[in-house]
Protein backbone atom coordinates (compact mmCIF):
# COMPACT_ATOMS: atom_id res chain seq x y z
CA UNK A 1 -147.03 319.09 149.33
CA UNK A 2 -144.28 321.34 150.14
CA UNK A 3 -146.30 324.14 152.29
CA UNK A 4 -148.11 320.93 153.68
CA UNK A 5 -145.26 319.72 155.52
CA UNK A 6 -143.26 322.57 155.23
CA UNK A 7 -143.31 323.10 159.17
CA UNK A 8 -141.93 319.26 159.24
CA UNK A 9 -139.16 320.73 156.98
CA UNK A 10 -135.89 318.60 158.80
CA UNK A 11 -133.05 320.93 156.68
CA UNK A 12 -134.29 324.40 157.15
CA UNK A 13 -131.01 326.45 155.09
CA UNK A 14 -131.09 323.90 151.66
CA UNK A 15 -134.07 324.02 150.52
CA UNK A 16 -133.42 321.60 147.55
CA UNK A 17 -132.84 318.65 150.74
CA UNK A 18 -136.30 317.61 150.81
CA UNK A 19 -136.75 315.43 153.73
CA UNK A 20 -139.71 315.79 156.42
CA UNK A 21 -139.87 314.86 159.85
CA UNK A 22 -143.10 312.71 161.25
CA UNK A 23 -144.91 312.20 157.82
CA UNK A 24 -146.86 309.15 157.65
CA UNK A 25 -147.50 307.72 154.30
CA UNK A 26 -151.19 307.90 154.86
CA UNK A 27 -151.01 311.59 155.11
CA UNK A 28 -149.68 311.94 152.06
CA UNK A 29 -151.91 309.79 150.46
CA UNK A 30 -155.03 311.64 151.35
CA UNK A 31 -153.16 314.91 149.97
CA UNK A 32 -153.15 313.35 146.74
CA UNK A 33 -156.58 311.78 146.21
CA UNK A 34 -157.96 315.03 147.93
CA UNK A 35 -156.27 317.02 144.89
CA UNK A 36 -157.89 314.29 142.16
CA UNK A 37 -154.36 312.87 141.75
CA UNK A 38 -153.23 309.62 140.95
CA UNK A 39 -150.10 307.87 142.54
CA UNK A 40 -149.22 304.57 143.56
CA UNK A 41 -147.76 303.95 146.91
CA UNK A 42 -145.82 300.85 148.66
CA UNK A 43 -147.10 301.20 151.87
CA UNK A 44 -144.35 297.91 152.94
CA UNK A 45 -141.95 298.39 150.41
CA UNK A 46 -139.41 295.80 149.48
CA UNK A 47 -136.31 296.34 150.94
CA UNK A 48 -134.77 292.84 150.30
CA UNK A 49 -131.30 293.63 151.00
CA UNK A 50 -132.20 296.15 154.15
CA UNK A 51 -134.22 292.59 155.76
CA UNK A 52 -131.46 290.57 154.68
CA UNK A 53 -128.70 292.27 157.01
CA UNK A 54 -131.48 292.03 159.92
CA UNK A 55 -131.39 288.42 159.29
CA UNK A 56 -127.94 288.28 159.04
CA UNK A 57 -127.33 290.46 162.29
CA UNK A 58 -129.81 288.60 164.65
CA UNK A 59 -128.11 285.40 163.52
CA UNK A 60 -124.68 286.92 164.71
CA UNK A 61 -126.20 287.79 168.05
CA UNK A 62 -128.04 284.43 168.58
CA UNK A 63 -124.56 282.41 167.77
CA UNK A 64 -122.58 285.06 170.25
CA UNK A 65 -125.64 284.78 172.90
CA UNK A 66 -124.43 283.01 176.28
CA UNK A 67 -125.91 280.07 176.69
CA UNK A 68 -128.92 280.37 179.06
CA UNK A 69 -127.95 277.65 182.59
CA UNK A 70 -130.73 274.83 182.88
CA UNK A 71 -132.96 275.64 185.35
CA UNK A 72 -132.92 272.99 188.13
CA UNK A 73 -136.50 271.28 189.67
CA UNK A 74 -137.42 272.89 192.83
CA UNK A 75 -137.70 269.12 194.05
CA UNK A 76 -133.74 269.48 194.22
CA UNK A 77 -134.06 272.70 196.47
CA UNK A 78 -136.42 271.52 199.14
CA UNK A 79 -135.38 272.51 202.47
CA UNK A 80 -138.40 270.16 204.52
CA UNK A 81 -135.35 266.58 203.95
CA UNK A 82 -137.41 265.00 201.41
CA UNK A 83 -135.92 264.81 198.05
């Protein structure tokens, strides 16, 4: 896998770092079976705390969100004297 992606290589002077850019999980996938490999992968892994902070953040920003102003009838706004 490492000549694979080596190209994708994101730390190109420690080679021990081994982090790719722009690797989907399917392409890896298909390496594997297509050497007779087995492997399990989380293609949505868990991440419980990681979804918890989103919660957590888009309830801070909904409770600090202005207030949206009613919007008023355009039978309020007509210009022709009738009401």
């Amino acid at each position: 896998m490492h000549q694979l992606f080596a190209e994708r290589r994101l730390n190109l002077v420690n080679r021990r770092r081994e982090f790719y850019r722009d690797v989907a999980i399917d392409e890896v996938e298909a390496f594997v079976k297509s050497k007779g490999l087995s492997a399990q992968f989380m293609k949505q892994p868990e991440a419980r705390e990681y979804r918890e902070t989103l919660g957590k953040r888009e309830a801070q920003v909904s409770k600090a969100a202005p207030k949206q102003p009613e919007k008023f009838s355009e039978s309020l706004f007509r210009t022709d004297g009738s009401t």
